[in-house]
N, C-alpha and C. Protein backbone atom coordinates (compact mmCIF):
# COMPACT_ATOMS: atom_id res chain seq x y z
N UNK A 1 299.64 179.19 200.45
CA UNK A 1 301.07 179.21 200.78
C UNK A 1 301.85 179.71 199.58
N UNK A 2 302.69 180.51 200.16
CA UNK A 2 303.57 181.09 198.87
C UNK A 2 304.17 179.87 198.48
N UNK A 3 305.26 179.40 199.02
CA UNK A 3 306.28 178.55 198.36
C UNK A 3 305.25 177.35 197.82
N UNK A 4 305.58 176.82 196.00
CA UNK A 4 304.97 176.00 195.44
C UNK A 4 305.75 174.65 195.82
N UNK A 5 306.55 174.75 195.84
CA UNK A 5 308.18 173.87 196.00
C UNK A 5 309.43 173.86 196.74
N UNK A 6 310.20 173.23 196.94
CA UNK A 6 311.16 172.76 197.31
C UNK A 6 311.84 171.33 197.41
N UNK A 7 313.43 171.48 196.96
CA UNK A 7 314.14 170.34 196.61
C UNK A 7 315.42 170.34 197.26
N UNK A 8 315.43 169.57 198.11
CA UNK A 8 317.39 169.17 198.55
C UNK A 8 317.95 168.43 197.27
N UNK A 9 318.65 168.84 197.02
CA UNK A 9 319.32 167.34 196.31
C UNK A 9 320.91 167.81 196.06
N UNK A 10 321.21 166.54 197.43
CA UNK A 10 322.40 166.09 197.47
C UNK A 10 323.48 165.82 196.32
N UNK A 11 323.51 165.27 195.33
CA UNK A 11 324.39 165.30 194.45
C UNK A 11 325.16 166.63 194.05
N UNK A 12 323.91 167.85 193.80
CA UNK A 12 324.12 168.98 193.32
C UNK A 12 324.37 169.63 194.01
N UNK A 13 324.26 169.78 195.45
CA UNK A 13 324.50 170.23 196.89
C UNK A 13 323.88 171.61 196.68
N UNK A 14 322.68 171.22 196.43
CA UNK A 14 321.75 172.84 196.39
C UNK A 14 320.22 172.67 197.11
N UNK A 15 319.47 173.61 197.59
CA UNK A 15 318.45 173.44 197.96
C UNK A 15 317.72 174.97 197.13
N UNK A 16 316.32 174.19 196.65
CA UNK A 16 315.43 174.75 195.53
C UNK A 16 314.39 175.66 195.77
N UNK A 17 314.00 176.68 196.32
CA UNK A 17 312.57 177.06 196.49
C UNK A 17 312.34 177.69 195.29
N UNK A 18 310.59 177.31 194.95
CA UNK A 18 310.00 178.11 193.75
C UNK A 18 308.65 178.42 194.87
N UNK A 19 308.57 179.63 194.74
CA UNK A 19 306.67 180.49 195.19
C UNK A 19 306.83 181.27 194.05
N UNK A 20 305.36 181.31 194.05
CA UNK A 20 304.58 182.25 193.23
C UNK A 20 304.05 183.31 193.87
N UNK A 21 303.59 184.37 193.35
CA UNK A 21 303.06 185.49 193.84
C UNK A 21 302.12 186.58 192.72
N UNK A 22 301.35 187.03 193.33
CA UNK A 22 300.09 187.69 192.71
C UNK A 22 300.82 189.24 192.55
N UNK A 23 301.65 189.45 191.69
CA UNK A 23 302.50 190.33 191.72
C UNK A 23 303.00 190.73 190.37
N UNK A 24 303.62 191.93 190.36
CA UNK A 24 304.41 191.96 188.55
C UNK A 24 305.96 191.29 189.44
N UNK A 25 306.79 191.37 187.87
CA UNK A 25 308.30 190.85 188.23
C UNK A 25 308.92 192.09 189.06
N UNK A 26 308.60 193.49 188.73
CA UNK A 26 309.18 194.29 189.08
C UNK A 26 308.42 194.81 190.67
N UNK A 27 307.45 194.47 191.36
CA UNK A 27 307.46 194.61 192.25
C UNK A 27 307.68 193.67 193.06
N UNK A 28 308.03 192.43 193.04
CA UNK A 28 308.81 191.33 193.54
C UNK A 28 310.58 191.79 193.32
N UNK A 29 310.63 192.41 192.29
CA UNK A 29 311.63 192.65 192.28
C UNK A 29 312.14 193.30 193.67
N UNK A 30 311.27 194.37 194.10
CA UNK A 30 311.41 195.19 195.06
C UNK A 30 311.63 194.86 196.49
N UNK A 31 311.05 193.76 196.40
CA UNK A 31 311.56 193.35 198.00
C UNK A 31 313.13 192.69 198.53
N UNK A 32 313.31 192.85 197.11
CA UNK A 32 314.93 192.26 196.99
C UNK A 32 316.11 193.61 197.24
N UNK A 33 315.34 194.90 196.53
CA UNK A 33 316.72 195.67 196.53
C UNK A 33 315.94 196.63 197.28
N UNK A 34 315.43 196.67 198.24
CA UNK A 34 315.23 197.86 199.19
C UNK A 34 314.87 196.91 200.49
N UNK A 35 315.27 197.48 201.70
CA UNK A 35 316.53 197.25 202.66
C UNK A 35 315.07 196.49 203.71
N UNK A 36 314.32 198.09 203.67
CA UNK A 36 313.19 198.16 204.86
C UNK A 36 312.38 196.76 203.97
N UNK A 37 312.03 196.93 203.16
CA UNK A 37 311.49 195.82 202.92
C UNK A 37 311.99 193.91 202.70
N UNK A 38 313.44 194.23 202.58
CA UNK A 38 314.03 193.08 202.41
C UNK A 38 313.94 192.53 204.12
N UNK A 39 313.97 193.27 204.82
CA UNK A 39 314.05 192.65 206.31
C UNK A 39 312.78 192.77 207.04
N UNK A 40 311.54 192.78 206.14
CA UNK A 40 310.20 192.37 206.64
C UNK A 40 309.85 190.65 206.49
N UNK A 41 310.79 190.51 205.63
CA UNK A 41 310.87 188.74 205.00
C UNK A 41 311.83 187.80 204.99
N UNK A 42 313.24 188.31 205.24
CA UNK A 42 313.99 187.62 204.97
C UNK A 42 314.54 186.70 206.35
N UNK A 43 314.21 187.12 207.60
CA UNK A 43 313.81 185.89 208.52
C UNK A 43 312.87 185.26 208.78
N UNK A 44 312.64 183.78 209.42
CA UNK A 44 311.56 183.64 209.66
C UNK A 44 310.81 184.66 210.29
N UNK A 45 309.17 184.31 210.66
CA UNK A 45 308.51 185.42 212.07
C UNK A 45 309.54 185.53 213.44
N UNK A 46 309.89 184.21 213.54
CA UNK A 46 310.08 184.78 215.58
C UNK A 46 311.74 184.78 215.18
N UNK A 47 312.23 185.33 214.34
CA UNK A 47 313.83 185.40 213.88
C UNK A 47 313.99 187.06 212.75
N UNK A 48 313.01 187.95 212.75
CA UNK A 48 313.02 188.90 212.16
C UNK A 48 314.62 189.76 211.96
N UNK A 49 314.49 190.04 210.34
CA UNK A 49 315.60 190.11 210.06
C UNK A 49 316.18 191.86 210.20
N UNK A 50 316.95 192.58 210.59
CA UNK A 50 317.36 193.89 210.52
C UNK A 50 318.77 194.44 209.45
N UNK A 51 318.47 194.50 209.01
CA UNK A 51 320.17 195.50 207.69
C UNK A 51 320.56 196.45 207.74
N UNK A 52 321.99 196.48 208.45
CA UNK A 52 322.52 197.45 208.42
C UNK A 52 322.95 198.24 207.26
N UNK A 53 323.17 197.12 206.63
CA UNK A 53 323.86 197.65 205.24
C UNK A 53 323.41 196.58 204.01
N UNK A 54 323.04 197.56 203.16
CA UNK A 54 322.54 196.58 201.70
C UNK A 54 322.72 197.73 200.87
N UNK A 55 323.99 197.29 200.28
CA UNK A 55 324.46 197.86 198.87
C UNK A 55 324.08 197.08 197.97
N UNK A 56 323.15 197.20 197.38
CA UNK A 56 322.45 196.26 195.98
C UNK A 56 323.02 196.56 194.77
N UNK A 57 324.72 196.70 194.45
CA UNK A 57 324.93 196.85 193.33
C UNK A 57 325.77 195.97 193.14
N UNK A 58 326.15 195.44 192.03
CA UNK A 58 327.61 194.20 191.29
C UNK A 58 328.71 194.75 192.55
N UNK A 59 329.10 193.46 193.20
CA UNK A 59 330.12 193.99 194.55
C UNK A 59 329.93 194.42 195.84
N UNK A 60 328.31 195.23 195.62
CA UNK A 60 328.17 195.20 197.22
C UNK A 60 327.94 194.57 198.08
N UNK A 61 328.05 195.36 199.54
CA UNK A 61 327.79 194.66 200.71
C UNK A 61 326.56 194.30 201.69
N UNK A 62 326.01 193.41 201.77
CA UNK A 62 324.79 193.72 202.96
C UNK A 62 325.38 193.28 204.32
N UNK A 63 324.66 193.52 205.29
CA UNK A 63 325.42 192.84 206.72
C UNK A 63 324.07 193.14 207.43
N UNK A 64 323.48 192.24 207.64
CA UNK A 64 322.25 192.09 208.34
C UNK A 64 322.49 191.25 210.19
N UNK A 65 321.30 191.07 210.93
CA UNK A 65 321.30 190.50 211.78
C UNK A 65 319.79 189.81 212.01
N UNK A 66 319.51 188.63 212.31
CA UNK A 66 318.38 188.01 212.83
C UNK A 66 318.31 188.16 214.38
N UNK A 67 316.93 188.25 214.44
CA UNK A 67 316.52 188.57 216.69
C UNK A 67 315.74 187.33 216.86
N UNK A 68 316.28 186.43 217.72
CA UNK A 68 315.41 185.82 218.29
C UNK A 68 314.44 185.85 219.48
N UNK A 69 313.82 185.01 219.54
CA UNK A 69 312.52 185.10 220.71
C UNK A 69 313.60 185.65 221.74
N UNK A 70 314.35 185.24 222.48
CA UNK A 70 314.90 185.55 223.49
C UNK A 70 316.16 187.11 223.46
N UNK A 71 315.74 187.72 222.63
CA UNK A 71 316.81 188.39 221.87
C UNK A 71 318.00 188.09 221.60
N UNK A 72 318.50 186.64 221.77
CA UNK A 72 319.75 186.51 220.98
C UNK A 72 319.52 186.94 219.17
N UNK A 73 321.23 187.41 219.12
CA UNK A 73 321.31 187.78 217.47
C UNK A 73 322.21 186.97 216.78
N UNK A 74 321.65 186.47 215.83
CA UNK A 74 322.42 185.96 214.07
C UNK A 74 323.02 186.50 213.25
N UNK A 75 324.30 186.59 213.20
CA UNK A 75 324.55 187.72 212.12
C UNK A 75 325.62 186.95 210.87
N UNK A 76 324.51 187.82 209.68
CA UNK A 76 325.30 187.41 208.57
C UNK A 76 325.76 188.25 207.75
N UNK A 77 326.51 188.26 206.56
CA UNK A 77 326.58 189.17 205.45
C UNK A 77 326.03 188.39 204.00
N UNK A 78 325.83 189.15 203.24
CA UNK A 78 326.14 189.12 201.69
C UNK A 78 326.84 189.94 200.80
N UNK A 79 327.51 189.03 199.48
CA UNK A 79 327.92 189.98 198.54
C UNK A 79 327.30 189.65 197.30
N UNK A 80 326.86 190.84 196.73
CA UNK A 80 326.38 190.50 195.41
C UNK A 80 327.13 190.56 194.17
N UNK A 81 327.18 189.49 193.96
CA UNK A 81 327.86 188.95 192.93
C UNK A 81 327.51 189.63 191.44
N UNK A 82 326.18 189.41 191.09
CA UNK A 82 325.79 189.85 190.18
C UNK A 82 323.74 190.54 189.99
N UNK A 83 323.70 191.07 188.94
CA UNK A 83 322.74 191.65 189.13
C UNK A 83 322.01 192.27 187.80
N UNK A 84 320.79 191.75 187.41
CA UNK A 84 320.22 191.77 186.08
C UNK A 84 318.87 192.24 186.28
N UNK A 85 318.84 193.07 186.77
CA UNK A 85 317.07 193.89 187.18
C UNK A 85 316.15 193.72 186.19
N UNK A 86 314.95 193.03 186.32
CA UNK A 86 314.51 192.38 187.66
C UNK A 86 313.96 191.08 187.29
N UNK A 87 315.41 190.48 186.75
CA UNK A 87 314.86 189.00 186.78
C UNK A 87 315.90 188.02 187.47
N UNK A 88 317.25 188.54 187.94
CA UNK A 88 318.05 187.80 188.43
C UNK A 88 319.24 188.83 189.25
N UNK A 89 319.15 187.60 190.65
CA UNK A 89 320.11 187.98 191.56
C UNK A 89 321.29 186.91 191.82
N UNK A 90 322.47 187.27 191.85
CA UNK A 90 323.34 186.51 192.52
C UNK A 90 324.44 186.70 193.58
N UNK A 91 324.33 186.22 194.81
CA UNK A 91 324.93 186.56 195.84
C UNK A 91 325.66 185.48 197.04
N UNK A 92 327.09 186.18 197.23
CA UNK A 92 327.36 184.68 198.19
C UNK A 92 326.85 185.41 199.59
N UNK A 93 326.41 184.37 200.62
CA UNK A 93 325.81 184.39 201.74
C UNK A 93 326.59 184.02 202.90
N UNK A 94 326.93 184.27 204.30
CA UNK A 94 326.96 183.52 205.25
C UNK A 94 326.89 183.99 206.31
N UNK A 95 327.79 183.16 207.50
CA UNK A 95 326.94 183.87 208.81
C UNK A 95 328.69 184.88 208.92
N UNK A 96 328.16 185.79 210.63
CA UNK A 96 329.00 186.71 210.88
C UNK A 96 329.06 186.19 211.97
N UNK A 97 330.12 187.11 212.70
CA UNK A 97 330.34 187.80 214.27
C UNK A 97 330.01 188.43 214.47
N UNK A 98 330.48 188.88 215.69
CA UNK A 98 329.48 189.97 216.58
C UNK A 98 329.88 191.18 216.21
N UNK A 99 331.13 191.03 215.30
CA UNK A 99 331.66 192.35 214.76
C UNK A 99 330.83 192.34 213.21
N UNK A 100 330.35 191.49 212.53
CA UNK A 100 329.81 191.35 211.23
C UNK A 100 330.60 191.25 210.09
N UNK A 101 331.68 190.61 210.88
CA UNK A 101 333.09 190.09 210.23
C UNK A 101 332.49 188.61 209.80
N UNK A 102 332.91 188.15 208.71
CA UNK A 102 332.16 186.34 208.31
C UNK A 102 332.80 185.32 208.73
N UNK A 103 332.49 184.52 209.68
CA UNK A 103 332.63 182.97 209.81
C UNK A 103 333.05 182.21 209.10
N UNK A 104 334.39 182.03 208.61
CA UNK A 104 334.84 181.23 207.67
C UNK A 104 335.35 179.97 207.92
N UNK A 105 334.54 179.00 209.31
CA UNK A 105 334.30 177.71 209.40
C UNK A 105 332.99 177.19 208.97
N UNK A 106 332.22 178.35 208.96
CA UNK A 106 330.87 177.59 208.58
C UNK A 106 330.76 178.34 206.77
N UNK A 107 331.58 178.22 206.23
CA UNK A 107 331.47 178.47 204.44
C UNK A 107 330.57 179.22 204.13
N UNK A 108 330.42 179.91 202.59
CA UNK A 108 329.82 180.43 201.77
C UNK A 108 328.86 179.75 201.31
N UNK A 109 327.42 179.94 201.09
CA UNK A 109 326.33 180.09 200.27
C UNK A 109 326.49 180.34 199.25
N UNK A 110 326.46 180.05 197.98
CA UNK A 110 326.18 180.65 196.47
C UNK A 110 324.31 180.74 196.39
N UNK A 111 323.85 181.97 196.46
CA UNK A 111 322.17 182.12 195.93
C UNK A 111 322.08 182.70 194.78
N UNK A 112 321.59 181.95 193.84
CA UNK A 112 320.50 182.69 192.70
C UNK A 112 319.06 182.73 192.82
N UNK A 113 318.92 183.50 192.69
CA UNK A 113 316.91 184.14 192.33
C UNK A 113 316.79 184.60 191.25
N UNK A 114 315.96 184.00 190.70
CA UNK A 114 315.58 184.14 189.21
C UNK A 114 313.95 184.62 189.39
N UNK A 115 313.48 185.84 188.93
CA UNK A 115 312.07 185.81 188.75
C UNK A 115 311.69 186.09 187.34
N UNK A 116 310.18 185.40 186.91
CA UNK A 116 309.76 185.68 185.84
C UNK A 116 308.13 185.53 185.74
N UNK A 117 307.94 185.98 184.93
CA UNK A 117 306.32 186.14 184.68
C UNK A 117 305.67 184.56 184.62
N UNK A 118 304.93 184.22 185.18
CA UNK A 118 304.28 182.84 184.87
C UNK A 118 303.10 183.00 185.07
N UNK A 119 301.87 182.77 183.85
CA UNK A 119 300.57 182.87 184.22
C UNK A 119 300.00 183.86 184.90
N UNK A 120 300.67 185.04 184.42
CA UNK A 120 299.76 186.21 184.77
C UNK A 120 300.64 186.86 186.81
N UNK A 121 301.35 185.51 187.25
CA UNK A 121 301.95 185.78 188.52
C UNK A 121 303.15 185.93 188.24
N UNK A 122 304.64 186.41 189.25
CA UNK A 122 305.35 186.13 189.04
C UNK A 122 306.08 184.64 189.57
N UNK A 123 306.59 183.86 189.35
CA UNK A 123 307.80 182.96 189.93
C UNK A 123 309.03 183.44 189.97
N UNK A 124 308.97 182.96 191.51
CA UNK A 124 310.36 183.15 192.29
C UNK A 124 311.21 181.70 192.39
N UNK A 125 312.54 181.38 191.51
CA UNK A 125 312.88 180.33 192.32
C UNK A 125 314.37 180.86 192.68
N UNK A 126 314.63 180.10 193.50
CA UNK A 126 315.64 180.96 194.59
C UNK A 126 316.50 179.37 194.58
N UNK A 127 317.71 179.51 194.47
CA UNK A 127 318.85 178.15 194.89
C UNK A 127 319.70 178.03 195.23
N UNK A 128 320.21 177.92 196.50
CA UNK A 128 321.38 177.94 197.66
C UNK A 128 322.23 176.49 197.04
N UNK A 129 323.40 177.07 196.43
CA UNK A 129 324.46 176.31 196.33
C UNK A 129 325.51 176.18 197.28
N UNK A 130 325.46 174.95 197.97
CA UNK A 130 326.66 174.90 199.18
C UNK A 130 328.16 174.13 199.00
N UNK A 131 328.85 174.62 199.44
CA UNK A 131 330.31 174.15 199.39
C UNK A 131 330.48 172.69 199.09
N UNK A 132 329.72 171.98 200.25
CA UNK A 132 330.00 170.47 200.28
C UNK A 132 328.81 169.82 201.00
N UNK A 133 328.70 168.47 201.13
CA UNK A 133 327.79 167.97 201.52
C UNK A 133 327.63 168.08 202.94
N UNK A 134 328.62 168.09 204.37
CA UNK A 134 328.86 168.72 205.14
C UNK A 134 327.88 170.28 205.40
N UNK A 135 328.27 170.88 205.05
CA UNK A 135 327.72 172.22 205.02
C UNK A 135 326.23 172.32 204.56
N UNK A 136 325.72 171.49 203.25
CA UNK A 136 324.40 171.41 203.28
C UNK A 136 323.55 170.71 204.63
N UNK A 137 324.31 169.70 205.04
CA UNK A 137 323.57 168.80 206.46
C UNK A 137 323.51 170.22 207.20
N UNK A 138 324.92 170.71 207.80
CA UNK A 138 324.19 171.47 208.78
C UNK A 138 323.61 172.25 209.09
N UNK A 139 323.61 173.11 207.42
CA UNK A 139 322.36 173.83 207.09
C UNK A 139 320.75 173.42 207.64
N UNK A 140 321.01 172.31 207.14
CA UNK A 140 319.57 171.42 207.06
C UNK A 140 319.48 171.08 208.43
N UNK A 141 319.95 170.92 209.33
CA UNK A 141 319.83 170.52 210.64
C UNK A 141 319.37 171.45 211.57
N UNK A 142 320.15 173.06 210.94
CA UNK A 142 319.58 173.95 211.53
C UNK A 142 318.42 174.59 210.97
N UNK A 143 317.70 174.19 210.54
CA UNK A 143 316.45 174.27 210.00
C UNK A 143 315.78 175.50 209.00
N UNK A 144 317.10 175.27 208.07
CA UNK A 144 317.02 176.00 206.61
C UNK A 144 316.30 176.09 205.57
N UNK A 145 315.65 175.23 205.61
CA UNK A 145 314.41 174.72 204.92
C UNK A 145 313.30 175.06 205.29
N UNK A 146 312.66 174.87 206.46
CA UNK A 146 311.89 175.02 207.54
C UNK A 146 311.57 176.86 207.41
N UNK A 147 313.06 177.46 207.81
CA UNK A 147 312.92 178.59 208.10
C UNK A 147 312.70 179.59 206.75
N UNK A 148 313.73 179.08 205.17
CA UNK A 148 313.31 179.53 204.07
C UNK A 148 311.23 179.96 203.97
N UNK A 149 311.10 178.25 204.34
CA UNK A 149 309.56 178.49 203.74
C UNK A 149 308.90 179.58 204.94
N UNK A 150 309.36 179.73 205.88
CA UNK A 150 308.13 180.81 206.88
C UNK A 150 308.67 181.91 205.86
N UNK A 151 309.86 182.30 206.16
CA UNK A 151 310.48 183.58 206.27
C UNK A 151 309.51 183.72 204.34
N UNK A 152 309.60 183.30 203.17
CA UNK A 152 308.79 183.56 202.26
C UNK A 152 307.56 183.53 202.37
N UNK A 153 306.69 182.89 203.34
CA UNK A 153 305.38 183.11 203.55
C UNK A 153 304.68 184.43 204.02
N UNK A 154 305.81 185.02 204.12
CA UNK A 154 305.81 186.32 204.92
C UNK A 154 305.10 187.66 203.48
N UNK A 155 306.35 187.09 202.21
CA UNK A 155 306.07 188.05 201.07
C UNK A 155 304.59 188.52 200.30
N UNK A 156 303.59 187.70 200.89
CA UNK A 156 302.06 187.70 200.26
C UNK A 156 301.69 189.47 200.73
N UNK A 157 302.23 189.09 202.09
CA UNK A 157 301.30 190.35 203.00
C UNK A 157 302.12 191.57 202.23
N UNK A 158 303.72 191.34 202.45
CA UNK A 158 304.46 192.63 201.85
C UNK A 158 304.04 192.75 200.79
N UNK A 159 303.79 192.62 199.87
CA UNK A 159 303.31 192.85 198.49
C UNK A 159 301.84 193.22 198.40
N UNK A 160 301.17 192.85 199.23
CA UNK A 160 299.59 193.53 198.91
C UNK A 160 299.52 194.69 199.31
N UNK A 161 300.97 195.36 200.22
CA UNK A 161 300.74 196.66 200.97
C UNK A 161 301.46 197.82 199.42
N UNK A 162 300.75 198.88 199.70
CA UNK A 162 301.23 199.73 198.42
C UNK A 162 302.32 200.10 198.85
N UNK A 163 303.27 200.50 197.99
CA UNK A 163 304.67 200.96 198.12
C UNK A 163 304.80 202.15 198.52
N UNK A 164 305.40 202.31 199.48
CA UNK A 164 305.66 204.14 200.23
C UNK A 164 307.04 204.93 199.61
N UNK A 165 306.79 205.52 198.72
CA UNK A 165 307.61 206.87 198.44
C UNK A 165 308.84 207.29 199.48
């Protein structure tokens, strides 16, 4: 299993994933700032993710959508906040409309991903900072946790495949 870890903790209103991977930093890096590959992983399996738009620079925009089993769609955006290739990302997250306009009853995400060399692998830890305690529950209710760890279990396979030009 990729993911080594994970932590809720309420006080700090963040939730923690660390996986490892048989990888350099810079090709982990890669599944972060290129598009086709960011949406081989970034939903769970039966919630596969599609991007319309991923501007990976300080300020840009992504605006993605999740498919479910039944083809209903999820739609969210991101903005990236900041950006230190290739050991750190920071970006606020949340959901959309059907226009891919953002939902601003269900709040902002703060994510950092930090990767670095550990033992020859890299570590990924990734940490969703939420507004309030509110907003972490219903995160967690809708099964954010759950779905984090598939949707990263996914990155083993992307990474053993060679990179296409």
């Amino acid at each position: 299993m990729t993911v080594v870890s994970s932590h809720k903790d309420p006080e700090a209103l963040t939730l923690t994933f660390v996986a490892e991977f048989d990888a350099s930093v810079e090709r982990v890096w890669q599944i972060w700032e290129d598009a086709r590959q960011l949406e081989r992983w970034w939903g769970p399996p039966t919630w596969p993710a599609t991007f319309d738009r991923h501007d990976f620079v300080p300020g840009g925009r992504s605006s993605y959508y999740m498919t479910g089993p039944e083809g209903e769609k999820a739609r969210g955006w991101w903005v990236t906040t900041s950006i230190q290739p290739p050991h750190r990302l920071e970006f606020d997250d949340g959901f959309a409309d059907e226009n891919g306009q953002p939902v601003a009853d269900m709040g902002t995400v703060h994510g950092v991903v930090t990767l670095e060399e550990f033992e020859g692998r890299t570590r990924m830890t990734s940490v969703s900072t939420f507004e309030n305690m509110e907003q972490l529950e219903q995160m967690s209710a809708m099964g954010m946790e759950e779905g984090m760890r598939e949707a990263m279990g996914q990155i083993d396979t992307l990474l053993a495949e060679e990179v296409r030009a």
